[in-house]
N, C-alpha and C. Protein backbone atom coordinates (compact mmCIF):
# COMPACT_ATOMS: atom_id res chain seq x y z
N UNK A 1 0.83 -1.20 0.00
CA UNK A 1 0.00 0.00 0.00
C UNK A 1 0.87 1.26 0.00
N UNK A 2 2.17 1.16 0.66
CA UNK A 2 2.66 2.10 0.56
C UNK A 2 3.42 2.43 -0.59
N UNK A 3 3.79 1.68 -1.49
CA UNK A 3 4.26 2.03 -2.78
C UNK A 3 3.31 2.72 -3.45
N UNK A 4 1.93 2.09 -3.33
CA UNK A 4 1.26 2.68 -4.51
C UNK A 4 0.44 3.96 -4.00
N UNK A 5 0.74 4.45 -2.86
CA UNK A 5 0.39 5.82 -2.44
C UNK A 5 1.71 6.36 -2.45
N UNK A 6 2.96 5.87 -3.17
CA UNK A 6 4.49 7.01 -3.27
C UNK A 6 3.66 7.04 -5.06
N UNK A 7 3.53 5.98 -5.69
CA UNK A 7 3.23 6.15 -6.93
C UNK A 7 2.17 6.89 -7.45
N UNK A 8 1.15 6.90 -6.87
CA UNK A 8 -0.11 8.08 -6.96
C UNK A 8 0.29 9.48 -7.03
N UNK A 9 1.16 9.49 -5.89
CA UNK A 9 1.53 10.81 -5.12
C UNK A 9 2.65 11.56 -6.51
N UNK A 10 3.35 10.90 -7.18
CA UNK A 10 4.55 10.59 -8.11
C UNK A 10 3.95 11.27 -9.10
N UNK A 11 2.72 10.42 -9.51
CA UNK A 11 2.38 10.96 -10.49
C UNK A 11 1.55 11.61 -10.71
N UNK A 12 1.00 12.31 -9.59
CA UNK A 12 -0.25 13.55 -9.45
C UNK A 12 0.89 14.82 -9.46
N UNK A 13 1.91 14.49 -9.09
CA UNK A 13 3.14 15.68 -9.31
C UNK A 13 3.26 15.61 -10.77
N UNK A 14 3.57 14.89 -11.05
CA UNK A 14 4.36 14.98 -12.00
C UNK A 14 3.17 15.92 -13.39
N UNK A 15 2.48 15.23 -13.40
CA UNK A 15 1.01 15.87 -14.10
C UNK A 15 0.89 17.51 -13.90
N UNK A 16 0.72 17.51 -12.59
CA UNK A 16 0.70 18.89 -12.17
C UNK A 16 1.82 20.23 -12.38
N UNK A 17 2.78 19.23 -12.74
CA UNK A 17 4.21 20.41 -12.96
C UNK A 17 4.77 19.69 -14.38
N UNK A 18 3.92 19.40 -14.95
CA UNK A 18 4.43 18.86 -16.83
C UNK A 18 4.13 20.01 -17.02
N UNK A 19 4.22 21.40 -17.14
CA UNK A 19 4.48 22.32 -18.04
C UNK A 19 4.64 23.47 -16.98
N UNK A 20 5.76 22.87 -16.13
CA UNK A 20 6.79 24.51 -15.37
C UNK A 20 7.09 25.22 -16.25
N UNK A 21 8.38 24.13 -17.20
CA UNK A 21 9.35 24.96 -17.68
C UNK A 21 8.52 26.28 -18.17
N UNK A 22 7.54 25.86 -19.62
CA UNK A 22 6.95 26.63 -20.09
C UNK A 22 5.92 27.74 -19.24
N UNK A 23 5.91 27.89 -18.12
CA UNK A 23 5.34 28.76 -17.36
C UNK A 23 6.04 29.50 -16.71
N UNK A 24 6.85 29.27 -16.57
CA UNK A 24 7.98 29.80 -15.56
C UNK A 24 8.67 30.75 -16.70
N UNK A 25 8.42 30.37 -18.23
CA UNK A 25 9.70 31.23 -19.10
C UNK A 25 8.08 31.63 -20.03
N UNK A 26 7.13 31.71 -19.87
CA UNK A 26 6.41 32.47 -20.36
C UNK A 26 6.30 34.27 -20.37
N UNK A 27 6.51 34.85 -21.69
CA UNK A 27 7.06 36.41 -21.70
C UNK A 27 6.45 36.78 -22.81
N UNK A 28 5.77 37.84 -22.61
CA UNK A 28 4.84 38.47 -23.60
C UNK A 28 6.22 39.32 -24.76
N UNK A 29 5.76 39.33 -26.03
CA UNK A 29 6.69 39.96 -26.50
C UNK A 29 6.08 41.03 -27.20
N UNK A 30 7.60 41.62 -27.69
CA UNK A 30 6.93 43.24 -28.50
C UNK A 30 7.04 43.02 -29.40
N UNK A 31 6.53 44.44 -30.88
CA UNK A 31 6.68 44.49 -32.10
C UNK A 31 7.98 43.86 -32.99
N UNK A 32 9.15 44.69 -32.03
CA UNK A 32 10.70 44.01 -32.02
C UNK A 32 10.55 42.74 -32.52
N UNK A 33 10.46 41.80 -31.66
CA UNK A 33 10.43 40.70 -31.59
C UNK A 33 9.53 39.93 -33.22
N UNK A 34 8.94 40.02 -33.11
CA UNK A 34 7.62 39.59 -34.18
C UNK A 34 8.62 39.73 -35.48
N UNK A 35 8.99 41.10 -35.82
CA UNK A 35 9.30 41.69 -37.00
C UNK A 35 11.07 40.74 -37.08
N UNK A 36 11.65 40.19 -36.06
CA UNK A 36 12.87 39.36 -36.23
C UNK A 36 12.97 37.88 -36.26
N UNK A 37 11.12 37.48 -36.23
CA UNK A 37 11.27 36.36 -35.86
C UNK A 37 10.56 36.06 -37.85
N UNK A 38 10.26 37.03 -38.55
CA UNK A 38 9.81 37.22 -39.90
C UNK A 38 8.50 38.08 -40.03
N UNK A 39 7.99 38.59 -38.79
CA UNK A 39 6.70 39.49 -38.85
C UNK A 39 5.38 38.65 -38.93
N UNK A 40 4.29 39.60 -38.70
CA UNK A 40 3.26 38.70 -38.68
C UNK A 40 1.92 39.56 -39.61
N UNK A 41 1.21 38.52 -40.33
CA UNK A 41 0.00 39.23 -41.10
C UNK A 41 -1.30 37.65 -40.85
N UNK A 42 -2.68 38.68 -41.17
CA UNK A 42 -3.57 38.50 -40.63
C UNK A 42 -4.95 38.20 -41.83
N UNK A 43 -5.52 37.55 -41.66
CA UNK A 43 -6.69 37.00 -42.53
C UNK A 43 -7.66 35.92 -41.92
N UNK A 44 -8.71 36.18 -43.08
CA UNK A 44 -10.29 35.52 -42.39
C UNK A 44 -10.55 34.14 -42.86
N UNK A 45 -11.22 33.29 -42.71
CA UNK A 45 -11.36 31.96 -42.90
C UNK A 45 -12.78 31.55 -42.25
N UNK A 46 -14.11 32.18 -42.51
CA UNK A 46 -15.41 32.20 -42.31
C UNK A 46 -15.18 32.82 -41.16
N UNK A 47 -15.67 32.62 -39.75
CA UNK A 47 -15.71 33.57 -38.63
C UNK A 47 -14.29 33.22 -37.80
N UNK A 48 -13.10 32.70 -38.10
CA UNK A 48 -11.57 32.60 -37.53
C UNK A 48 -11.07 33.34 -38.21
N UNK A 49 -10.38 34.04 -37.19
CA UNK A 49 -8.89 34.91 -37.56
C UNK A 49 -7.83 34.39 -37.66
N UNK A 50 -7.13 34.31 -38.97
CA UNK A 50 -6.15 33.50 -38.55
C UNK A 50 -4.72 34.47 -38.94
N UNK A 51 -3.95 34.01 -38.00
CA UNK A 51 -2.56 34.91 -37.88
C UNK A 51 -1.41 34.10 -38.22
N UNK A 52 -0.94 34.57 -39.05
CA UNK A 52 0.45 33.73 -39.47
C UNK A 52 1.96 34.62 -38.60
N UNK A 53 2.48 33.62 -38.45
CA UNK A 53 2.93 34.00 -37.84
C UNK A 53 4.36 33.10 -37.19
N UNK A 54 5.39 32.44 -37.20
CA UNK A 54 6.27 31.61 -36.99
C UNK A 54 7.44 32.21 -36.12
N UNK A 55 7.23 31.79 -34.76
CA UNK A 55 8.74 32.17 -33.58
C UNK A 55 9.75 31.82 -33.73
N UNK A 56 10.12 30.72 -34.26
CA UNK A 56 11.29 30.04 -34.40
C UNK A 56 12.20 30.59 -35.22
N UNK A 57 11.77 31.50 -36.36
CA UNK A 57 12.43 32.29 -37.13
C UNK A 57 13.08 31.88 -38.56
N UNK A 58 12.38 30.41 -38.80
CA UNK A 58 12.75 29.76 -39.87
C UNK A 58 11.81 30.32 -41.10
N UNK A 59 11.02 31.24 -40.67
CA UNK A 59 9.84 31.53 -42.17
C UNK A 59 9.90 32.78 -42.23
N UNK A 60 9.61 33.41 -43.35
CA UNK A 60 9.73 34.64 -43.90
C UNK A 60 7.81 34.95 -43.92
N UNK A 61 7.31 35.69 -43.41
CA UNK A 61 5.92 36.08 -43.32
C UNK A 61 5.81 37.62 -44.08
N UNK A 62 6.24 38.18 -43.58
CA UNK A 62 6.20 39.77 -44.09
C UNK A 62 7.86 40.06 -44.59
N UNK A 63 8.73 39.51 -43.81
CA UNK A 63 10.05 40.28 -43.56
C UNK A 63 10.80 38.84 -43.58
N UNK A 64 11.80 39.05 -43.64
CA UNK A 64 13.07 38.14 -43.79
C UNK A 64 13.99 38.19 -41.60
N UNK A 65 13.35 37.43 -41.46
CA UNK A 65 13.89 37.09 -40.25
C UNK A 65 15.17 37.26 -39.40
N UNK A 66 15.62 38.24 -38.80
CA UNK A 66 16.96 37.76 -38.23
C UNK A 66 17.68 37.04 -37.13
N UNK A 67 16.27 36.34 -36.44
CA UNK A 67 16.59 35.75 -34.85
C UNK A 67 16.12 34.72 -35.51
N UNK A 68 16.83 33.27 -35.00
CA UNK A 68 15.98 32.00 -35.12
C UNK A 68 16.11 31.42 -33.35
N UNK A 69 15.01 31.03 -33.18
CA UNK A 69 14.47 30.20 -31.87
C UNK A 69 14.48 28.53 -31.86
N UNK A 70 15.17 28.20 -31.37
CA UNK A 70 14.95 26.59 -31.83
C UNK A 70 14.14 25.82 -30.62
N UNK A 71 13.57 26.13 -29.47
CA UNK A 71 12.75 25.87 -28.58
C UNK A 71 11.87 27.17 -27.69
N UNK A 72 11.66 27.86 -28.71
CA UNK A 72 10.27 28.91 -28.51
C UNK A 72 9.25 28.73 -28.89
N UNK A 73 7.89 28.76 -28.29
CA UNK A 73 6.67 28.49 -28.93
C UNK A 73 5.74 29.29 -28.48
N UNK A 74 4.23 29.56 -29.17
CA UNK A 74 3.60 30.69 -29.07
C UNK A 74 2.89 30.14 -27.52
N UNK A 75 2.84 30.29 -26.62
CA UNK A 75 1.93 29.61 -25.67
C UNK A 75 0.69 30.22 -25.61
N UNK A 76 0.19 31.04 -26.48
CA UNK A 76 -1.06 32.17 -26.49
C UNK A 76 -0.90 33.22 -27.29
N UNK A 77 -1.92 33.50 -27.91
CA UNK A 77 -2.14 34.79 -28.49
C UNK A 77 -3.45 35.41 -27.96
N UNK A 78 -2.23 36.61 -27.19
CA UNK A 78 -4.05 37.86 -26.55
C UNK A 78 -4.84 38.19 -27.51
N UNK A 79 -5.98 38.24 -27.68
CA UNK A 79 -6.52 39.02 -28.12
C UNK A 79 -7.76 39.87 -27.37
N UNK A 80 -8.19 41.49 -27.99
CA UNK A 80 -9.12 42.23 -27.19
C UNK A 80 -9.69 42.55 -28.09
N UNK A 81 -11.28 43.19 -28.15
CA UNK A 81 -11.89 44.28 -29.03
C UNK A 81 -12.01 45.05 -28.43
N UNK A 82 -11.78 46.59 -29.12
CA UNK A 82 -12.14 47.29 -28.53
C UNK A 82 -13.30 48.02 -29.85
N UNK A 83 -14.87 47.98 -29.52
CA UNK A 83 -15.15 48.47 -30.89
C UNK A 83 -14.97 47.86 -32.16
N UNK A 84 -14.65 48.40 -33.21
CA UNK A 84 -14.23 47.29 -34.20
C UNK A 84 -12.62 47.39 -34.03
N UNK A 85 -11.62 47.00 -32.94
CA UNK A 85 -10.43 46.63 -33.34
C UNK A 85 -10.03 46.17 -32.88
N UNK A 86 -9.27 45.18 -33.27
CA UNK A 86 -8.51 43.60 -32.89
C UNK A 86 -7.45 44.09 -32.06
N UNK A 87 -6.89 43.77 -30.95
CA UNK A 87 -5.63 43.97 -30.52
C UNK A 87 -5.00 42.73 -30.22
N UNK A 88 -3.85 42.16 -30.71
CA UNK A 88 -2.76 41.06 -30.74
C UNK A 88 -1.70 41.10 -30.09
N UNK A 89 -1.71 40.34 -29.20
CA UNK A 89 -0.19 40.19 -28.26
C UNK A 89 -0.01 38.55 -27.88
N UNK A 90 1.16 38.34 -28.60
CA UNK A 90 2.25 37.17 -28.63
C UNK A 90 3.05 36.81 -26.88
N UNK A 91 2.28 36.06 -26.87
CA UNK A 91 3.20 35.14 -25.49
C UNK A 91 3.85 34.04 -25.93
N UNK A 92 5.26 33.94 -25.71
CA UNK A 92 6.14 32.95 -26.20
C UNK A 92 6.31 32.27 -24.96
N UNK A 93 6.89 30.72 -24.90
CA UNK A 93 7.13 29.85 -23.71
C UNK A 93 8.03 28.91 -24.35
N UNK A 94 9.31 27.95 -23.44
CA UNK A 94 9.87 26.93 -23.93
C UNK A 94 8.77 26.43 -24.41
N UNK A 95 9.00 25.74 -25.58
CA UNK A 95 8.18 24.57 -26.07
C UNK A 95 8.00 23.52 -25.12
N UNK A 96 6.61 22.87 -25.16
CA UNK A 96 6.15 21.88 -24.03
C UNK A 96 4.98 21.22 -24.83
N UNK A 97 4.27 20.43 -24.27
CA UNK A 97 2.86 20.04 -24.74
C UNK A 97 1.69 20.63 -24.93
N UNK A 98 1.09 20.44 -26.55
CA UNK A 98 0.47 21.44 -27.37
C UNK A 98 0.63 22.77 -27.73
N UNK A 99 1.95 23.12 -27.45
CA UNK A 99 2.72 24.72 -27.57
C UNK A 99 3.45 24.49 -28.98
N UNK A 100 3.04 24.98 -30.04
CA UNK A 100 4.06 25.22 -31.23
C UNK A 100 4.45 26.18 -31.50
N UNK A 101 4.81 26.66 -32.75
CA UNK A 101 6.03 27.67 -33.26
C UNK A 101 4.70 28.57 -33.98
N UNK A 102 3.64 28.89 -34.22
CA UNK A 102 2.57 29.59 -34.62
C UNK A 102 1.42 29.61 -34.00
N UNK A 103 0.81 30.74 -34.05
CA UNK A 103 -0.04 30.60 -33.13
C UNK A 103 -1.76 30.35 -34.07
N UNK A 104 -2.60 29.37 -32.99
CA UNK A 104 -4.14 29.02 -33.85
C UNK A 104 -4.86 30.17 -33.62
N UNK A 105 -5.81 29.81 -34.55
CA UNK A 105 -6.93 30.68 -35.18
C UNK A 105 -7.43 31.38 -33.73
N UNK A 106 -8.08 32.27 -34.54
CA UNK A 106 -9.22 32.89 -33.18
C UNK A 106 -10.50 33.19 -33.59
N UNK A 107 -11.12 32.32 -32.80
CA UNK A 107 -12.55 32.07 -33.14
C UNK A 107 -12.93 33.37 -32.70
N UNK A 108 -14.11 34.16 -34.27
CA UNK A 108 -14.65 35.34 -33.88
C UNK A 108 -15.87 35.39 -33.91
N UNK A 109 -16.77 34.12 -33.50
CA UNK A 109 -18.11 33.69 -34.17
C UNK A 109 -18.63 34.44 -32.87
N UNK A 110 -18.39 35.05 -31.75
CA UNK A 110 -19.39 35.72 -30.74
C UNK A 110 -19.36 37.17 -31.11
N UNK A 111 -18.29 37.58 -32.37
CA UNK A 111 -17.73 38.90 -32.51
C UNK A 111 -19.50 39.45 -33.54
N UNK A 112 -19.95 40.78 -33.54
CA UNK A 112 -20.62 41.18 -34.02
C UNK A 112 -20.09 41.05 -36.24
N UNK A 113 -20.67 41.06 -37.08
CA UNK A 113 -20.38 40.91 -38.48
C UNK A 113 -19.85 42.58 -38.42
N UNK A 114 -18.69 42.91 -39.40
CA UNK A 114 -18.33 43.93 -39.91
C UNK A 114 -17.06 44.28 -40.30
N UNK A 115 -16.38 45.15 -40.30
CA UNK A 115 -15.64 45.44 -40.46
C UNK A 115 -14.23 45.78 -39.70
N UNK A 116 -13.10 45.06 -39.40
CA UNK A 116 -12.65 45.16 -38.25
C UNK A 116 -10.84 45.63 -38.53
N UNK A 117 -10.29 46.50 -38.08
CA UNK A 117 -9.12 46.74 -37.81
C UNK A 117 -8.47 46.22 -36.67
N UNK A 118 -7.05 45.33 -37.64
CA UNK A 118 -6.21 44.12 -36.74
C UNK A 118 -5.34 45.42 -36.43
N UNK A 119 -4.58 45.53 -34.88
CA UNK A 119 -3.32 45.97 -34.65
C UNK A 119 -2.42 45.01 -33.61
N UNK A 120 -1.00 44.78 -33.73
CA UNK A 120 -0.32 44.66 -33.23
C UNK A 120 -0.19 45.43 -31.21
N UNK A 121 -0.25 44.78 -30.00
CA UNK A 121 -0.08 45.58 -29.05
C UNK A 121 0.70 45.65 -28.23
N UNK A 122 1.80 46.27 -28.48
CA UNK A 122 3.11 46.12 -27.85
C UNK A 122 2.68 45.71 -26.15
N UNK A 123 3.62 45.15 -25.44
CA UNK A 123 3.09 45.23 -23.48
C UNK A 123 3.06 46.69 -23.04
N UNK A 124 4.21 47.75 -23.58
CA UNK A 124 4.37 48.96 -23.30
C UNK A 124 2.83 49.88 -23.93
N UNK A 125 2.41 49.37 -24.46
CA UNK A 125 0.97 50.19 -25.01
C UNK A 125 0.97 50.81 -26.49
N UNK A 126 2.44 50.38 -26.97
CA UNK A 126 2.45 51.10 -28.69
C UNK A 126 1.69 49.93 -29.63
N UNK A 127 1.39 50.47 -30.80
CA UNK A 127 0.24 49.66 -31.55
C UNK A 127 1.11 49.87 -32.99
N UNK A 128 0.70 48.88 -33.54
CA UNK A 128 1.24 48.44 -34.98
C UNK A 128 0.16 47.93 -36.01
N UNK A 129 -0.42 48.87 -36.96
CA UNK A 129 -1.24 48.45 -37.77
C UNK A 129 -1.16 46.78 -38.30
N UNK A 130 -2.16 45.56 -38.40
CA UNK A 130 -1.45 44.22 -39.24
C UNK A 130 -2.61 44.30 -40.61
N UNK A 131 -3.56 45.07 -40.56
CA UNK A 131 -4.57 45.48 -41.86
C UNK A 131 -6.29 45.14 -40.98
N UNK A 132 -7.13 45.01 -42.25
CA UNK A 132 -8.18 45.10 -41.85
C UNK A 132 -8.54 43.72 -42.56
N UNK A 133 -10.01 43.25 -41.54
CA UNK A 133 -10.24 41.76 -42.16
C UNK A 133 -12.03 41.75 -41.85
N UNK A 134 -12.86 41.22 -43.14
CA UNK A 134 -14.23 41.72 -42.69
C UNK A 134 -15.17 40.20 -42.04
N UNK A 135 -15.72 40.69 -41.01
CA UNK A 135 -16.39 39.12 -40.63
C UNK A 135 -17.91 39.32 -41.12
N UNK A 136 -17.94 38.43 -42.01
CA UNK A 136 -19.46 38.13 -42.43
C UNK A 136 -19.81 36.72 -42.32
N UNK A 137 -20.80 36.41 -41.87
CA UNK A 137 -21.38 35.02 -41.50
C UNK A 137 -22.46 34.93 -43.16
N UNK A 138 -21.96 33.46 -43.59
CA UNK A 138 -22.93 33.05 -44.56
C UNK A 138 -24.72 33.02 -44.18
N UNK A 139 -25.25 33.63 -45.01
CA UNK A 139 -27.01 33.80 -44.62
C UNK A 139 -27.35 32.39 -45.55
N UNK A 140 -28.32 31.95 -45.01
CA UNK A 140 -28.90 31.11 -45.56
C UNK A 140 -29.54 31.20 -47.06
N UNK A 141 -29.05 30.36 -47.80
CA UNK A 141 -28.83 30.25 -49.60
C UNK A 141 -27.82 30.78 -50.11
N UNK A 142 -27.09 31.50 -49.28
CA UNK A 142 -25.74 31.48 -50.03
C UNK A 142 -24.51 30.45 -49.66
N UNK A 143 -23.51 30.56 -50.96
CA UNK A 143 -22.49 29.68 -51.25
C UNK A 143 -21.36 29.64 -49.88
N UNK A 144 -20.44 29.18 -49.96
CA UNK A 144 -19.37 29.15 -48.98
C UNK A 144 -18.32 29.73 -49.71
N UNK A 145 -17.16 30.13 -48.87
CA UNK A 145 -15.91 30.58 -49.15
C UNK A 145 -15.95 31.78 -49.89
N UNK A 146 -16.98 32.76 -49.49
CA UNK A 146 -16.65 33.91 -50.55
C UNK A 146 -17.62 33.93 -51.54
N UNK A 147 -17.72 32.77 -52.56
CA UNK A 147 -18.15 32.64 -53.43
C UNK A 147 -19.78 32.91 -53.63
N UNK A 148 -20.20 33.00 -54.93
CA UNK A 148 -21.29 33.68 -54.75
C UNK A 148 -22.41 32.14 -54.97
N UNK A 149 -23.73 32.18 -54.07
CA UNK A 149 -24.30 30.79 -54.18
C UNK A 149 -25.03 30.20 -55.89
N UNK A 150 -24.39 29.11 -56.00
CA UNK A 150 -25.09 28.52 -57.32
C UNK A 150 -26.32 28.19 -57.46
N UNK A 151 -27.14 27.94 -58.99
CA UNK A 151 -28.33 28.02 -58.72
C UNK A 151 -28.19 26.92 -59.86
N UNK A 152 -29.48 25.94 -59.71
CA UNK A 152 -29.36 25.26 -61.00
C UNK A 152 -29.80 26.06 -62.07
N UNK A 153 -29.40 25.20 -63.27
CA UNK A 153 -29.98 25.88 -64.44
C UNK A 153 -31.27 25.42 -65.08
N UNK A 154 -31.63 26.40 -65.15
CA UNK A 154 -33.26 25.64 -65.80
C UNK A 154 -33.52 24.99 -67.44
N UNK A 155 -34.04 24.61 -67.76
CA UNK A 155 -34.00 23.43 -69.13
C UNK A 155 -35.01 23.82 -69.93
C-alpha cells in the first residue's frame, strides 16, 4: 500500500508540474520581436482569424527574419476588441505540450459581423497596424468561401 500511495503521489506531481518549464519562461513579446522572428499578417477563414505568424524564425511572413528560436513556442495569443479593433499580443514559452512555433486561429463567431481593424499591441501600449479583415457570416442560400451561391440551371 505504501508504494502505490508514493506512486499516486509521483504521479499527481508529476502531471501537475508537466508544463513549469513553459510557465515559468512564459514572456509576452513586443513588435521588435515579431518583425525578427519574420513578422506577422492576418486573414479571415469564415468567422476565424487566422494569424500567421512563426517564432522560431525559420519563415519569412512579411520580412526576412533575423533571430531563429529553436525551442520557442507561441503559448497564447491575446486578443481584445475594442469596438471594431482587434488587438494582438504574442506570449512565447519553452516549447512543451500542445505549444508550437505559430499561433491558432481565433474564433470570432461571438464577434458582431463587420468590419474590423487588426493591430499589433506592444506590453508597453504602442500599436502596430497588421490590416483590416471583414467578418461576415454566410445567410442562408448562399455559397461558402466567398463565393457567390449557385443556382441550377433551368432546361
Amino acid at each position: 500500500m505504501k508504494y502505490i500511495t508514493t506512486l499516486i503521489l509521483l504521479l499527481s506531481t508529476t502531471v501537475a508540474f508537466s508544463d513549469v518549464a513553459g510557465f515559468l519562461t512564459k514572456e509576452t513579446k513586443d513588435w521588435k520581436f515579431v518583425q525578427a522572428v519574420g513578422g506577422m499578417k492576418v486573414s479571415m477563414k469564415n468567422t476565424a482569424l487566422l494569424v500567421e505568424c512563426d517564432v522560431s524564425g525559420t519563415k519569412k511572413v512579411t520580412v526576412k527574419p533575423t533571430m531563429v528560436n529553436s525551442a520557442l513556442g507561441v503559448r497564447e495569443l491575446k486578443h481584445k476588441r475594442d469596438g471594431n479593433t482587434i488587438s494582438l499580443t504574442l506570449v512565447t514559452s519553452v516549447i512543451g505540450k500542445g505549444i508550437t512555433t505559430s499561433p491558432k486561429p481565433i474564433d470570432l463567431s461571438g464577434y458582431p459581423d463587420g468590419d474590423y481593424s487588426i493591430e499589433y499591441l506592444d506590453p508597453d501600449g504602442a500599436k502596430h497596424a497588421l490590416g483590416k479583415v471583414t467578418l461576415q457570416r454566410k445567410k442562408n442560400g448562399e455559397g461558402g468561401g466567398g463565393q457567390p451561391a449557385t443556382r441550377p440551371e433551368s432546361k
